[in-house]
C-alpha atoms as a PDB file:
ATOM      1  CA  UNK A   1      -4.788  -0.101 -14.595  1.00  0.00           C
ATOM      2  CA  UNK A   2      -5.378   3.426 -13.267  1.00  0.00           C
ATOM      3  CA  UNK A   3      -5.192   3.606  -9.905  1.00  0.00           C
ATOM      4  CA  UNK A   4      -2.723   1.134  -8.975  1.00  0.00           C
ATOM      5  CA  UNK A   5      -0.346   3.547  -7.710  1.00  0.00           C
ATOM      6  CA  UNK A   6      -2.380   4.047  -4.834  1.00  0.00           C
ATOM      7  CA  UNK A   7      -1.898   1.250  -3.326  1.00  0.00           C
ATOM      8  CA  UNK A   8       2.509   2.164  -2.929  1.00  0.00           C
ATOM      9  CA  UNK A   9       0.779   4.484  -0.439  1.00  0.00           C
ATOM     10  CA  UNK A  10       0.233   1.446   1.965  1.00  0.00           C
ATOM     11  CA  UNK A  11       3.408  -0.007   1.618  1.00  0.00           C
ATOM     12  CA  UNK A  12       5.466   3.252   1.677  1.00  0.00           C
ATOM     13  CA  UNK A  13       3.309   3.447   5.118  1.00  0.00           C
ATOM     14  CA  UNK A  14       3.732   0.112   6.169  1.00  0.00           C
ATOM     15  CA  UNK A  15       7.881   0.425   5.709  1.00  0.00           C
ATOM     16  CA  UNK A  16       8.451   3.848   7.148  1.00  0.00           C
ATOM     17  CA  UNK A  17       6.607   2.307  10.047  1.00  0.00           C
ATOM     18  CA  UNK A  18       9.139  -0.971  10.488  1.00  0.00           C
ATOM     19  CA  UNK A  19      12.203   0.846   9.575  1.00  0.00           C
ATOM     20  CA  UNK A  20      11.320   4.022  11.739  1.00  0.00           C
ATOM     21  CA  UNK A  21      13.114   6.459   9.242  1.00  0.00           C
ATOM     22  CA  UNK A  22      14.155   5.626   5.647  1.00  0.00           C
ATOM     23  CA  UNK A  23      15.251   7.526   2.126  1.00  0.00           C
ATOM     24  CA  UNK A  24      13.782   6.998  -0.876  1.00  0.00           C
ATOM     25  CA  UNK A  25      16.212   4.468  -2.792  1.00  0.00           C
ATOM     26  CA  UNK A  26      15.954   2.502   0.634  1.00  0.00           C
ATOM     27  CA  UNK A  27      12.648   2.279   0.392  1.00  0.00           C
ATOM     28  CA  UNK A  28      12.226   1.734  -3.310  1.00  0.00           C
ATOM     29  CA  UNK A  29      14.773  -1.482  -3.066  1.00  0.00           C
ATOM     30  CA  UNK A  30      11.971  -2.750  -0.633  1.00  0.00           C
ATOM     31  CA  UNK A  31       8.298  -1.784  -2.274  1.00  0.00           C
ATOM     32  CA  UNK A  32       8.798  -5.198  -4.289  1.00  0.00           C
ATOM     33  CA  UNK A  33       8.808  -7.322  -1.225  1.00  0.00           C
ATOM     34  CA  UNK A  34       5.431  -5.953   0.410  1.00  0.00           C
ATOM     35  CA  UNK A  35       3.857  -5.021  -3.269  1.00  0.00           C
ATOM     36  CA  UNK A  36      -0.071  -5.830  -3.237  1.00  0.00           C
ATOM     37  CA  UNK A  37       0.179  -6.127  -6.433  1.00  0.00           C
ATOM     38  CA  UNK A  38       1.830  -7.461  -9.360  1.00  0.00           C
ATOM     39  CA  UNK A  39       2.450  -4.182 -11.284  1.00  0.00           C
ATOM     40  CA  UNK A  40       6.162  -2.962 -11.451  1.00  0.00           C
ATOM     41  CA  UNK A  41       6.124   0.038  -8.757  1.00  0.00           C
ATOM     42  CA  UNK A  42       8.507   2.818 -10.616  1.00  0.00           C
ATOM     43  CA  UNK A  43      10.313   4.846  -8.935  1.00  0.00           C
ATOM     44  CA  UNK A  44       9.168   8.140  -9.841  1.00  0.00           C
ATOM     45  CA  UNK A  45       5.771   6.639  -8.682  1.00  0.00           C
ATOM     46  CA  UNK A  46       7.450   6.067  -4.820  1.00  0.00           C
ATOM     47  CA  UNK A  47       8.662  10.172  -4.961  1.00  0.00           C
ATOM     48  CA  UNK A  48       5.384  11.402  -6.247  1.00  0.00           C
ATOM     49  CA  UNK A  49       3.770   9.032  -3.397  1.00  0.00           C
ATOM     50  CA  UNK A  50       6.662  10.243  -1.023  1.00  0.00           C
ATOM     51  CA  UNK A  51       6.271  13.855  -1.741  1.00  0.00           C
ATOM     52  CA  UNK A  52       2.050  13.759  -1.163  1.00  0.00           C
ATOM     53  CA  UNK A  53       2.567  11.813   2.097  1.00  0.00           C
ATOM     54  CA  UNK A  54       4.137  14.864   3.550  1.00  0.00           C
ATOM     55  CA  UNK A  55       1.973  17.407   1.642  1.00  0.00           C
ATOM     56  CA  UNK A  56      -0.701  15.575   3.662  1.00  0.00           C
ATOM     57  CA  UNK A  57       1.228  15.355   6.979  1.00  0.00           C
ATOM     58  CA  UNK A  58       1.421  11.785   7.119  1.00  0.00           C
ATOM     59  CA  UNK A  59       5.110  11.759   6.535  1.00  0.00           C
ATOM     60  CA  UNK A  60       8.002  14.554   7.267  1.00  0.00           C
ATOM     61  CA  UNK A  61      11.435  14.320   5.563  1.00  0.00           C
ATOM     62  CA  UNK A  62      14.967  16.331   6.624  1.00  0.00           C
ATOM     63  CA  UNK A  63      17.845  16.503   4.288  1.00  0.00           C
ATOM     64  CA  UNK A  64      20.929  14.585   5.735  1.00  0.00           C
ATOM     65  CA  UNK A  65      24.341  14.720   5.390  1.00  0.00           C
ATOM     66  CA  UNK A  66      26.828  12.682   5.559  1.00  0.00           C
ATOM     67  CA  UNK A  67      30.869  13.385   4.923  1.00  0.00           C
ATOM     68  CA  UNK A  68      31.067  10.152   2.594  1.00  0.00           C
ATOM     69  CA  UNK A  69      28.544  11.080   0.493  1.00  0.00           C
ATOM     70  CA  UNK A  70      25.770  13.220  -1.410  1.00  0.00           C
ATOM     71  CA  UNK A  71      22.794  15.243   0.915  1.00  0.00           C
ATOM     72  CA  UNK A  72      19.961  12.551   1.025  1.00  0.00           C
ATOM     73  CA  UNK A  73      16.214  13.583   1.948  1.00  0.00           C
ATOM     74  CA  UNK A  74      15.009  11.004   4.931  1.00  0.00           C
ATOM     75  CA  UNK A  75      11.575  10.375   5.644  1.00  0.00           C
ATOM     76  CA  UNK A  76       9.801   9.467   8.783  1.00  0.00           C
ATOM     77  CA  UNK A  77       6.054   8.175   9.738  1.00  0.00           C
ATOM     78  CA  UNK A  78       3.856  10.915  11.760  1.00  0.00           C
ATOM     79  CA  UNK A  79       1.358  10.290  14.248  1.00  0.00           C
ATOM     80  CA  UNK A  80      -1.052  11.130  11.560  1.00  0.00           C
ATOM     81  CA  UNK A  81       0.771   8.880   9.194  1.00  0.00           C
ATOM     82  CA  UNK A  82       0.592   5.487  12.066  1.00  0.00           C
ATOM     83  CA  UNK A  83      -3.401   6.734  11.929  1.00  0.00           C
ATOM     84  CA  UNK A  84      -3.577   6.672   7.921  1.00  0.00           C
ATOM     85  CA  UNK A  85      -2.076   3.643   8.169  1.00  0.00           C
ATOM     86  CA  UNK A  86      -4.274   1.923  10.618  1.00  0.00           C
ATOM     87  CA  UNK A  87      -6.948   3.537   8.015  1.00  0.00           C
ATOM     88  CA  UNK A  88      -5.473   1.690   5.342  1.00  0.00           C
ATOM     89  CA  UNK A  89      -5.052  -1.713   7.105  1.00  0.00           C
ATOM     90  CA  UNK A  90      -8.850  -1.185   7.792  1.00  0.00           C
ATOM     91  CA  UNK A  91      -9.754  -1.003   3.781  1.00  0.00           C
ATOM     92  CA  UNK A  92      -7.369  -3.449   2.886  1.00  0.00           C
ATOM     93  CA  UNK A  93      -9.157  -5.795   5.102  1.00  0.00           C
ATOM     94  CA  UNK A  94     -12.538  -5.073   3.598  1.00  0.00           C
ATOM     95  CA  UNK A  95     -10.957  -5.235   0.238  1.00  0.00           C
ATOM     96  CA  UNK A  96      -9.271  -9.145   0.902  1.00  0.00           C
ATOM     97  CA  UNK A  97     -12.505 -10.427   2.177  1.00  0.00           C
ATOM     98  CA  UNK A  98     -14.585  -9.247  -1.000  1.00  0.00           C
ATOM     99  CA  UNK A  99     -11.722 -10.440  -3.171  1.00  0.00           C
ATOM    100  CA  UNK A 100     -11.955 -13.539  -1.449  1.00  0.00           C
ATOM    101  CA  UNK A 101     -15.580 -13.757  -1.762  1.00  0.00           C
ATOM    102  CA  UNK A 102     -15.325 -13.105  -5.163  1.00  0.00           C
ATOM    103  CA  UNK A 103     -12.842 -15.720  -6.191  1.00  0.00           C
ATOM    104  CA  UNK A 104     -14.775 -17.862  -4.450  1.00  0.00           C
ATOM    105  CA  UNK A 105     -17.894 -16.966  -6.208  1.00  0.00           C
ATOM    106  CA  UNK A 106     -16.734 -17.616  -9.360  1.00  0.00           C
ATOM    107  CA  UNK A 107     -14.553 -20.436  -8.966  1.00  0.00           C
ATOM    108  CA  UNK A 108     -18.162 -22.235  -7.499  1.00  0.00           C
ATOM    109  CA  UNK A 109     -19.839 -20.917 -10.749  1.00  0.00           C
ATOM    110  CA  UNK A 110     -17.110 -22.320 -13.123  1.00  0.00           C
ATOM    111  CA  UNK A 111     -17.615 -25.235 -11.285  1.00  0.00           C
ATOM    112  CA  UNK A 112     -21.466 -25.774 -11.544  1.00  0.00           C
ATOM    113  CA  UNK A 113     -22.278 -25.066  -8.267  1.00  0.00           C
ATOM    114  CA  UNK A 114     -24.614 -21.987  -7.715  1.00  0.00           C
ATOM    115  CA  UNK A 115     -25.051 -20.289  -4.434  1.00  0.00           C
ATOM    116  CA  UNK A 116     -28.395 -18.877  -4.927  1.00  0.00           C
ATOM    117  CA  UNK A 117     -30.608 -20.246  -2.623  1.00  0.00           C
ATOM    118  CA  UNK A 118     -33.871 -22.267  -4.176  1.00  0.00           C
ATOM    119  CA  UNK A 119     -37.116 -19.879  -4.138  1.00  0.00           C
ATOM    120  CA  UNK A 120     -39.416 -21.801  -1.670  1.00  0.00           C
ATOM    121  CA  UNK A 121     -43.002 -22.927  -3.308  1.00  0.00           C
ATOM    122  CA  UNK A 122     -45.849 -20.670  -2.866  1.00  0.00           C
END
């Protein structure tokens, strides 16, 4: 479905945003709860989107390291990144209500009802 990845751009947003500072498995173990939509997100997907975040400056990650275990990159949100997001909540909006207009437009249509309004006589 092409660009479906996109939208683990919002969520990655949305969850670096709750949790303040995450790494990517973290994160990954949670894109499935806040998915918009029903596509399997794979992983490799969440480090490309990851990895273009910060490109963009949206996101910054640090390597950290920990005595129990393997270096881990963390990522946090930017003040650009909040901004994006707000962006994003913005389109998402727009997008729901045109969805919803559109389910409701053809659900009326399946049902025999028309919403065209009747041409007045001349």
């Amino acid at each position: 479905m092409g660009n479906l990845y996109r939208f683990v751009e919002p969520v990655v947003l949305l969850l670096l945003k709750k949790k303040g500072r995450s790494y990517g498995y973290d994160l990954s173990g949670e894109l499935h709860k806040h998915a918009l939509t029903d596509a399997e997100i794979e992983r490799a997907a969440l480090y490309r989107t990851l990895r273009q975040l910060e490109v963009n400056g949206n996101v910054v990650s640090e390597w950290e390291t920990d005595d129990s275990g393997p270096a881990r990159r963390v990522y946090r949100l930017t003040a650009q990144g909040e901004r994006h997001l707000e962006e994003w909540a913005t389109v998402l909006e727009h997008v729901s209500k045109s969805m919803n207009r559109f389910v409701r437009d053809t659900k009326n249509l399946l049902n025999g009802k028309t919403s065209r309004k009747k041409a007045r006589p001349a």
